[in-house]
N, C-alpha and C. Protein backbone atom coordinates (compact mmCIF):
# COMPACT_ATOMS: atom_id res chain seq x y z
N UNK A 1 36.71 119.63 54.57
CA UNK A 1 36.79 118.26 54.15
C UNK A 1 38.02 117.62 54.77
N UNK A 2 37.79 116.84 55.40
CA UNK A 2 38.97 115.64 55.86
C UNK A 2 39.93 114.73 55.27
N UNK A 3 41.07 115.27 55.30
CA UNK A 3 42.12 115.19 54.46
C UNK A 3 42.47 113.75 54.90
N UNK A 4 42.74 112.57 53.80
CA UNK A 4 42.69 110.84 53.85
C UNK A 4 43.94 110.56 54.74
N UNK A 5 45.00 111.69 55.26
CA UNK A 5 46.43 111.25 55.48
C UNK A 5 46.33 111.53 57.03
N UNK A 6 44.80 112.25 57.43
CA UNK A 6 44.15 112.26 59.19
C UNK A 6 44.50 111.24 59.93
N UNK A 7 44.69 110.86 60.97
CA UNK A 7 44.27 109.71 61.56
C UNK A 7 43.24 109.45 62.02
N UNK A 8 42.13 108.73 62.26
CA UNK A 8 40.94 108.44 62.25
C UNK A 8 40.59 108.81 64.09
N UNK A 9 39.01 109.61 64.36
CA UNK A 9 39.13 109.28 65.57
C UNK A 9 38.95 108.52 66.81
N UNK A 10 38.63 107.26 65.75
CA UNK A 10 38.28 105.95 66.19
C UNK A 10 39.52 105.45 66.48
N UNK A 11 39.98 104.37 67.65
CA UNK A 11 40.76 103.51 67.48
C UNK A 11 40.86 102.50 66.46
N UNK A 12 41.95 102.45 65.62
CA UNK A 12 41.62 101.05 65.19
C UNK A 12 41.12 99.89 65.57
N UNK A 13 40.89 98.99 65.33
CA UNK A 13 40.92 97.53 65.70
C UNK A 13 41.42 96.73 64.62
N UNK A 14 42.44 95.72 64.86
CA UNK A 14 43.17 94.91 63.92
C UNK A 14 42.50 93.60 63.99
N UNK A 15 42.33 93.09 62.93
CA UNK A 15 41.55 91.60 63.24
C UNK A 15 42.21 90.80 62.75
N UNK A 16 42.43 89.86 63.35
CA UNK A 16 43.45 88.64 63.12
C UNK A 16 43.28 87.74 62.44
N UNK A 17 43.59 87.51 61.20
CA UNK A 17 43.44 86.34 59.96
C UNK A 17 43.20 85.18 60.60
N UNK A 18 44.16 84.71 61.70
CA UNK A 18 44.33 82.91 62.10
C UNK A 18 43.45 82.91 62.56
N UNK A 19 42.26 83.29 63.28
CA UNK A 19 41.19 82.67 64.33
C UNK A 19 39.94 83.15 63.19
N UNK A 20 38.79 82.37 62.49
CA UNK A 20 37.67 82.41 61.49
C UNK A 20 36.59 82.64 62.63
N UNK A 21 35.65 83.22 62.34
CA UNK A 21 34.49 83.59 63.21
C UNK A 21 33.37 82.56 62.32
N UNK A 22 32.68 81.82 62.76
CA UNK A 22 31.57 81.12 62.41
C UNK A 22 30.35 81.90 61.64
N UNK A 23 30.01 81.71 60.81
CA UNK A 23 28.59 82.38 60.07
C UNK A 23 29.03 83.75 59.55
N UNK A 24 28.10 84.30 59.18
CA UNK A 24 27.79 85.05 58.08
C UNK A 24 27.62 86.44 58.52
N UNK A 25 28.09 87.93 58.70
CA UNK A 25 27.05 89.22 59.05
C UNK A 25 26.04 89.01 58.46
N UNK A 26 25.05 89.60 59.98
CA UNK A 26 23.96 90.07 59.31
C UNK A 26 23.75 90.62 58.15
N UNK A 27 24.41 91.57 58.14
CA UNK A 27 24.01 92.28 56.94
C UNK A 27 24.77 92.02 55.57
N UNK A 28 25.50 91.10 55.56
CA UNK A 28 25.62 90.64 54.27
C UNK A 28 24.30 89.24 53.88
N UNK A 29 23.97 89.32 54.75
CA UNK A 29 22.55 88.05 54.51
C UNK A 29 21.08 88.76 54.23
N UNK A 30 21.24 90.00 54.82
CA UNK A 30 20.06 91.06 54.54
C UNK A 30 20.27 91.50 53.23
N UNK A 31 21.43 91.93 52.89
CA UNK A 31 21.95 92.63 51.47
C UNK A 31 21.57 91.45 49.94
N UNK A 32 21.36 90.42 50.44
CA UNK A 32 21.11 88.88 49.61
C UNK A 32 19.64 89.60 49.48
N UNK A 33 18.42 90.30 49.84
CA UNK A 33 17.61 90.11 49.57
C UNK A 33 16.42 91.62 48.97
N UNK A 34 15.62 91.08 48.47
CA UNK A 34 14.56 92.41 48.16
C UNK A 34 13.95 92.68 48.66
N UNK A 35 13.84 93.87 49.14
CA UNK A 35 12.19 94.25 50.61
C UNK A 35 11.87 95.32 49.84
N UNK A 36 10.47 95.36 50.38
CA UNK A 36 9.43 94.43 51.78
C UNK A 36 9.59 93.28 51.16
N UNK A 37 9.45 92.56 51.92
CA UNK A 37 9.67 91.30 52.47
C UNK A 37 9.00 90.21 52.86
N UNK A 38 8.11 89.31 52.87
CA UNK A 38 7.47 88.70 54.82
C UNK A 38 8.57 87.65 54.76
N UNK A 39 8.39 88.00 56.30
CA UNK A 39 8.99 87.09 57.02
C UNK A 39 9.23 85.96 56.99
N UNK A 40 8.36 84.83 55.90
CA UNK A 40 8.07 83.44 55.67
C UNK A 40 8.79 83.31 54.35
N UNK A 41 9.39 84.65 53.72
CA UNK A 41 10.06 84.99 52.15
C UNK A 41 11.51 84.47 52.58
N UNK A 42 11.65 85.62 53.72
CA UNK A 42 12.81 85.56 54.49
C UNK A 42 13.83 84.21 54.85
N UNK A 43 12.47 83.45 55.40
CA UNK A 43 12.93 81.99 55.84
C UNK A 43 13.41 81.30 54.87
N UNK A 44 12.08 81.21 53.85
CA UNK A 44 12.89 80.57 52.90
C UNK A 44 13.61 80.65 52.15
N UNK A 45 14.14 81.71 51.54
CA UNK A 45 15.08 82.45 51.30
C UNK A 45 17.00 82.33 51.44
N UNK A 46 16.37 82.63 52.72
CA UNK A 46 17.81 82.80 53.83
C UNK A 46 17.82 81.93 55.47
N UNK A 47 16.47 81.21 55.31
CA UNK A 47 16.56 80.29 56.66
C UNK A 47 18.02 79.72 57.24
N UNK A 48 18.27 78.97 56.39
CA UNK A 48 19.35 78.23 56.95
C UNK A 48 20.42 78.94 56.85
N UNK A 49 20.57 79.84 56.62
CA UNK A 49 22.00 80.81 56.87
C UNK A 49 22.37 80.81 58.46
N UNK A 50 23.56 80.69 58.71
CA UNK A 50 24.07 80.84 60.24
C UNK A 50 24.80 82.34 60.42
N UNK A 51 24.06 83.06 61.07
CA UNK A 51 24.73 84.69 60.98
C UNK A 51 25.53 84.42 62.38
N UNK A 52 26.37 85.26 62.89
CA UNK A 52 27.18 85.54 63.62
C UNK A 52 26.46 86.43 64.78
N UNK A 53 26.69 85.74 66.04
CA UNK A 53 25.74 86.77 67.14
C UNK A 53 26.76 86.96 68.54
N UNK A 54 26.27 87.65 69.15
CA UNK A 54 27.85 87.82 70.61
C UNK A 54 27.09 86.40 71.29
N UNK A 55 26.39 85.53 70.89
CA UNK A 55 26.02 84.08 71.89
C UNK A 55 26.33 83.45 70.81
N UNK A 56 27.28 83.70 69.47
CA UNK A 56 27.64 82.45 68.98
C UNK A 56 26.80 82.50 67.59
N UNK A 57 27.77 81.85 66.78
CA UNK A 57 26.63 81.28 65.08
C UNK A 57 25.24 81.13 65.48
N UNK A 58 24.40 81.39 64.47
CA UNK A 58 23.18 80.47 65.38
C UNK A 58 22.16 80.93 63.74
N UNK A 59 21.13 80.10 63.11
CA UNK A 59 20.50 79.91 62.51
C UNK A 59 19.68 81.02 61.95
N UNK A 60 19.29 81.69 60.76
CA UNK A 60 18.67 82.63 61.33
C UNK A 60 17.00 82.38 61.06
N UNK A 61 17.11 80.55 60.62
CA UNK A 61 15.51 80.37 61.08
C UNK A 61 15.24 80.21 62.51
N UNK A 62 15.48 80.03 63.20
CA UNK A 62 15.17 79.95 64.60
C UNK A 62 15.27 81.28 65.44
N UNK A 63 16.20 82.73 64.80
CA UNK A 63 15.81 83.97 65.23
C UNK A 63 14.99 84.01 64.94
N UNK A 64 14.23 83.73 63.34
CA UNK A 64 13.09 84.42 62.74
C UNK A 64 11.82 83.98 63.30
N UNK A 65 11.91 82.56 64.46
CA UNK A 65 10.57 81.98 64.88
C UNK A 65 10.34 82.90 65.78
N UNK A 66 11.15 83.75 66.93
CA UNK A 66 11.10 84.16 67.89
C UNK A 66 10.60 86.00 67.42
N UNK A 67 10.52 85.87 66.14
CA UNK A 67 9.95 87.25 65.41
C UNK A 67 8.71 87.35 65.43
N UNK A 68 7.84 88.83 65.89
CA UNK A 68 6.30 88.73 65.97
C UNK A 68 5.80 89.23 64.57
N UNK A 69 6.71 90.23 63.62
CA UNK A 69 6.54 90.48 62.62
C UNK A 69 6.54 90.09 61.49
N UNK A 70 5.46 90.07 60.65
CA UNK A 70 4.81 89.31 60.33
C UNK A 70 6.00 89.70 58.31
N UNK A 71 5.93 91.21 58.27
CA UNK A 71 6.29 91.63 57.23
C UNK A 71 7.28 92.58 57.46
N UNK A 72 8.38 93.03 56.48
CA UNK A 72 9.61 93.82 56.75
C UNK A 72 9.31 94.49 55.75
N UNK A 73 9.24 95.92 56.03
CA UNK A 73 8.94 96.86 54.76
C UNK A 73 10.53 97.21 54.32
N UNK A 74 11.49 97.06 55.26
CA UNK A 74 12.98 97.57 54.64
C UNK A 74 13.88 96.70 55.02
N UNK A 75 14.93 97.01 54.63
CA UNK A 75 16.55 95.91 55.02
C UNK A 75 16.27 96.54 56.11
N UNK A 76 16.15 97.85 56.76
CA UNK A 76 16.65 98.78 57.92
C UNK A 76 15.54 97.79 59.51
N UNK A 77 14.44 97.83 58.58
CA UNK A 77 13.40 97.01 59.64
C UNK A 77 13.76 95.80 59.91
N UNK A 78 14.45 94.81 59.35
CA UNK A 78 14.52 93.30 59.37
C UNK A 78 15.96 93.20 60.27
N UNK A 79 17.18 94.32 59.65
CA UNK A 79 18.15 93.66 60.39
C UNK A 79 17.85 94.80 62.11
N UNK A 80 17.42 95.37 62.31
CA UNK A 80 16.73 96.20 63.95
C UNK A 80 16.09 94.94 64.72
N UNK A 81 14.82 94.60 63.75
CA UNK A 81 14.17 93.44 64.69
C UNK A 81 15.48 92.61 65.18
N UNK A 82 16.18 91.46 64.43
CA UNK A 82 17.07 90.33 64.61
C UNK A 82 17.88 91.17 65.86
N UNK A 83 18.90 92.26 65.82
CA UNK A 83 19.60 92.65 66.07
C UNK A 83 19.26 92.71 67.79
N UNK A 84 17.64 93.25 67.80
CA UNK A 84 17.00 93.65 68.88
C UNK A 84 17.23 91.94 69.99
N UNK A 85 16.65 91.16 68.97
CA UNK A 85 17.33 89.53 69.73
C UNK A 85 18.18 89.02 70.07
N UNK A 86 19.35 89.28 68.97
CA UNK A 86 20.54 88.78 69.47
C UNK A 86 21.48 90.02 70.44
N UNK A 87 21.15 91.08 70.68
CA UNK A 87 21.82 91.55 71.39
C UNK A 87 23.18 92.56 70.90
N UNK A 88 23.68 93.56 71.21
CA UNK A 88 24.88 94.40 71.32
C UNK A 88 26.04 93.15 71.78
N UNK A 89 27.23 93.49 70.90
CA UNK A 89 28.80 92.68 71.53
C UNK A 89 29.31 92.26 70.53
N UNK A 90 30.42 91.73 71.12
CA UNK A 90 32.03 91.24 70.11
C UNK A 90 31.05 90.15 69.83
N UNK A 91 31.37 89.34 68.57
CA UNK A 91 31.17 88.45 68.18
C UNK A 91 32.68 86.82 68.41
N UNK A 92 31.97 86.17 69.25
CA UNK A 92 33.50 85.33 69.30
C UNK A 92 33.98 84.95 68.57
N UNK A 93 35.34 84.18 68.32
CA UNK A 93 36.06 84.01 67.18
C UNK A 93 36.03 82.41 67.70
N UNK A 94 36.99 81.48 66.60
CA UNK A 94 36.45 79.84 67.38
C UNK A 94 37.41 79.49 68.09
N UNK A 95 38.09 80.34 68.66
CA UNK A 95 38.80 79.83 69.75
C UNK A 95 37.89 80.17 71.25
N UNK A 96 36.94 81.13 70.72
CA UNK A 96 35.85 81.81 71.96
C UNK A 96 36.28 82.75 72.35
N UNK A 97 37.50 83.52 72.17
CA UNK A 97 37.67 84.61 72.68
C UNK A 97 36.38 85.76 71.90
């Protein structure tokens, strides 16, 4: 067992209070809800939420139009699909870095 006083073998990363990142994690907007799911639950639901993506805030009714699935049997299925759209990356902060 891994003693808490280890150092981790991840690098840290420090995140900087002064610069706010726009919208919401995914997965605190997935965690808002009960699955299965459909997709049209989803919208209305959580449509107008703005989640956080590496291209920027962005709606997550307008991910969900670009969705072929119809129904989400899990949190695990709903945030894969989105994820699969918006892509791997840093999320910018609003200065854009």
């Amino acid at each position: 067992m891994a003693d808490d006083n280890e150092e981790a073998d991840e690098p840290v990363v420090e995140l900087d209070e002064a610069e706010p990142v726009d919208g919401a994690p995914l997965a605190r907007v997935s965690s808002r809800l009960h699955w299965p799911l459909q997709k049209s639950e989803v919208d209305r639901k959580e449509g107008e939420s703005t989640i956080r993506t590496p291209d920027g805030p962005q709606e997550l009714s307008s991910l969900l139009e670009q969705v072929d699935e119809t129904y989400f049997q899990s949190e695990q299925e709903f945030t894969d699909e989105i994820r699969s759209l918006v892509g791997p990356g840093p999320v910018p902060t609003a200065d854009g870095s």
